[in-house]
C-alpha atoms as a PDB file:
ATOM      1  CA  UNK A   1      -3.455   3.423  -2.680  1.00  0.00           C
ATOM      2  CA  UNK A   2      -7.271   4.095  -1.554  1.00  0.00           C
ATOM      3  CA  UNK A   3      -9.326   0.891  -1.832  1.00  0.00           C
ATOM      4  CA  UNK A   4     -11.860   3.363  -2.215  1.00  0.00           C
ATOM      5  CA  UNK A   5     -10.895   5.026  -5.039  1.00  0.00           C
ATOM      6  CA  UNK A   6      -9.935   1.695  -6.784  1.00  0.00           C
ATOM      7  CA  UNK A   7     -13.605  -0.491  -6.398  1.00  0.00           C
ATOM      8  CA  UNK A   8     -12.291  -3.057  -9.094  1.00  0.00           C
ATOM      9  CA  UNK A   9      -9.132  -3.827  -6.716  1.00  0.00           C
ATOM     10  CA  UNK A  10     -11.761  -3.220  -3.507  1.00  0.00           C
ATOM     11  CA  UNK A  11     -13.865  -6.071  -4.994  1.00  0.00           C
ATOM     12  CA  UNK A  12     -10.864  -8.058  -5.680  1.00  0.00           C
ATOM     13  CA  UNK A  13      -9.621  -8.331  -2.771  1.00  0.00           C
ATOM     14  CA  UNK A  14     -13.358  -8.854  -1.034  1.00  0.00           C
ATOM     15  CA  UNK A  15     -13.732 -12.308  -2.747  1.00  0.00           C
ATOM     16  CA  UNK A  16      -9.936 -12.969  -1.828  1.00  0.00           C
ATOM     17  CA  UNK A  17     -11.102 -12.588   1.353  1.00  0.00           C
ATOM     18  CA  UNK A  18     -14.134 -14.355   1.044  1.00  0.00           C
ATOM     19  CA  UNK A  19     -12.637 -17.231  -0.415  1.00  0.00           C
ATOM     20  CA  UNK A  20     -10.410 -18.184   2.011  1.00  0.00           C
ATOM     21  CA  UNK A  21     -12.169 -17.181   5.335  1.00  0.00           C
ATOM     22  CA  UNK A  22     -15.368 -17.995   4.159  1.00  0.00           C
ATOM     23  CA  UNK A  23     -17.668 -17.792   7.052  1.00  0.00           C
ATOM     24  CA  UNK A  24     -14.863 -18.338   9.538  1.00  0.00           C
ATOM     25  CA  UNK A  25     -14.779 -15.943  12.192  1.00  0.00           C
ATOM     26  CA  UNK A  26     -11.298 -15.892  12.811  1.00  0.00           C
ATOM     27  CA  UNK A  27      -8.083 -15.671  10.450  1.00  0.00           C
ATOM     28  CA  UNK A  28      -5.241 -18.034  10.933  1.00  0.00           C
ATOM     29  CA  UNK A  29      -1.798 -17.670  10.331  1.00  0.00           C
ATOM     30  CA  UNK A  30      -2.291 -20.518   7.309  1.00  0.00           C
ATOM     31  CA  UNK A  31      -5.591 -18.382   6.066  1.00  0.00           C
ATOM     32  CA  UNK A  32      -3.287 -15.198   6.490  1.00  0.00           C
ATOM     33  CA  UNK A  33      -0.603 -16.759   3.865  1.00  0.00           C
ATOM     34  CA  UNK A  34      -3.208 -17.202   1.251  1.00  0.00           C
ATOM     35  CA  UNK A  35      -3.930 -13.806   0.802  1.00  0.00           C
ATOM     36  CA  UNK A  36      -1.227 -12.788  -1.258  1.00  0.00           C
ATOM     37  CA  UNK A  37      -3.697 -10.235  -2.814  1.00  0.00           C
ATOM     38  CA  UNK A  38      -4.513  -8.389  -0.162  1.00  0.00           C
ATOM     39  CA  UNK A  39      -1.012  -8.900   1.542  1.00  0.00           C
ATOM     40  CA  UNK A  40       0.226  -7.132  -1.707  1.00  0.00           C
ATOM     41  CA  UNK A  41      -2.531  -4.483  -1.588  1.00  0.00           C
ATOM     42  CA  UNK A  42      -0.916  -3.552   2.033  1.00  0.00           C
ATOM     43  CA  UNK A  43       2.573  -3.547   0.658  1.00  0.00           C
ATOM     44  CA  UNK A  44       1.112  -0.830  -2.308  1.00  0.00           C
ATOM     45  CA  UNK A  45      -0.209   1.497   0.139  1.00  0.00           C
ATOM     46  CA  UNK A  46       2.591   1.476   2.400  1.00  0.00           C
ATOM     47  CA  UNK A  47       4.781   2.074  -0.640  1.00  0.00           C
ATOM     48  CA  UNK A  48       2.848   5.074  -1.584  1.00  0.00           C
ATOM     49  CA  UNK A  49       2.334   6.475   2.453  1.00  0.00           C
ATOM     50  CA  UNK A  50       5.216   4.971   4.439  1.00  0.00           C
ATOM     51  CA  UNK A  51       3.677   4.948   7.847  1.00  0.00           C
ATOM     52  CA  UNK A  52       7.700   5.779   9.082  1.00  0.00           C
ATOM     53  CA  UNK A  53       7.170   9.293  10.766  1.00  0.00           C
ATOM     54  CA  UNK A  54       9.934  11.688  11.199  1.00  0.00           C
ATOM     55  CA  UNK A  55      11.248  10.814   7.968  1.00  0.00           C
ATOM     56  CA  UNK A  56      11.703  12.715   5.234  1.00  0.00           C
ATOM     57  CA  UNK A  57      13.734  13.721   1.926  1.00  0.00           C
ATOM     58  CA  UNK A  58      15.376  16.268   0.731  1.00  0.00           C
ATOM     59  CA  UNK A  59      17.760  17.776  -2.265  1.00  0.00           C
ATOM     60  CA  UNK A  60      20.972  17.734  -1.165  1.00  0.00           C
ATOM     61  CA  UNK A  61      22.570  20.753  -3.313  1.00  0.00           C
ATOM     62  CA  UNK A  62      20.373  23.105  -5.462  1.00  0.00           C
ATOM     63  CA  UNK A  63      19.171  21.313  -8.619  1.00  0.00           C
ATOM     64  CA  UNK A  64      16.599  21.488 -11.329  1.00  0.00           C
ATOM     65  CA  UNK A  65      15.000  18.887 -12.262  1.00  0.00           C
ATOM     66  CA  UNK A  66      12.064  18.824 -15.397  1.00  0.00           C
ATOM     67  CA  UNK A  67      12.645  22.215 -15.640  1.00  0.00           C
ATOM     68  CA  UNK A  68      11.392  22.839 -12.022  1.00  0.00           C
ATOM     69  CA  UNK A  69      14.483  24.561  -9.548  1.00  0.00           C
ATOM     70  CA  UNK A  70      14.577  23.183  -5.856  1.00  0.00           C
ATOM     71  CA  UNK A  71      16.948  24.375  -2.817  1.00  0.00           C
ATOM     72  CA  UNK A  72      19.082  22.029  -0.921  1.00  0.00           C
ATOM     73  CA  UNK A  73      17.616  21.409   2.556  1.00  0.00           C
END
């Protein structure tokens, strides 16, 4: 997930942010557990990019699928 493209979960997570840091200048591990927002914002986009590299999937035997046909790797 883009924050970017998403400016109602952007802003969201901005006053999450702001609430609990306020105008500290540095997070702390207690500040870091109340941002179950944002924490959960990471988890999305992970879930949608994986940041594993050299990973990947593949059919294992010819099958169609939604009417679309795709080879076994």
């Amino acid at each position: 997930m883009s924050l970017a493209q998403h400016p109602e979960i952007q802003a969201t997570a901005q006053e999450e942010v702001d609430r609990v840091l306020g105008d500290s200048g540095v997070v702390t591990s207690a500040m870091e557990k109340e941002l179950n927002y944002v924490a959960n914002c990471i988890k999305e986009s992970q879930r949608l990019v994986p940041v594993i590299t050299g990973f990947s999937r593949g059919a294992v035997e010819d099958t169609e699928l939604g009417g679309k046909s795709t080879s076994a790797v």
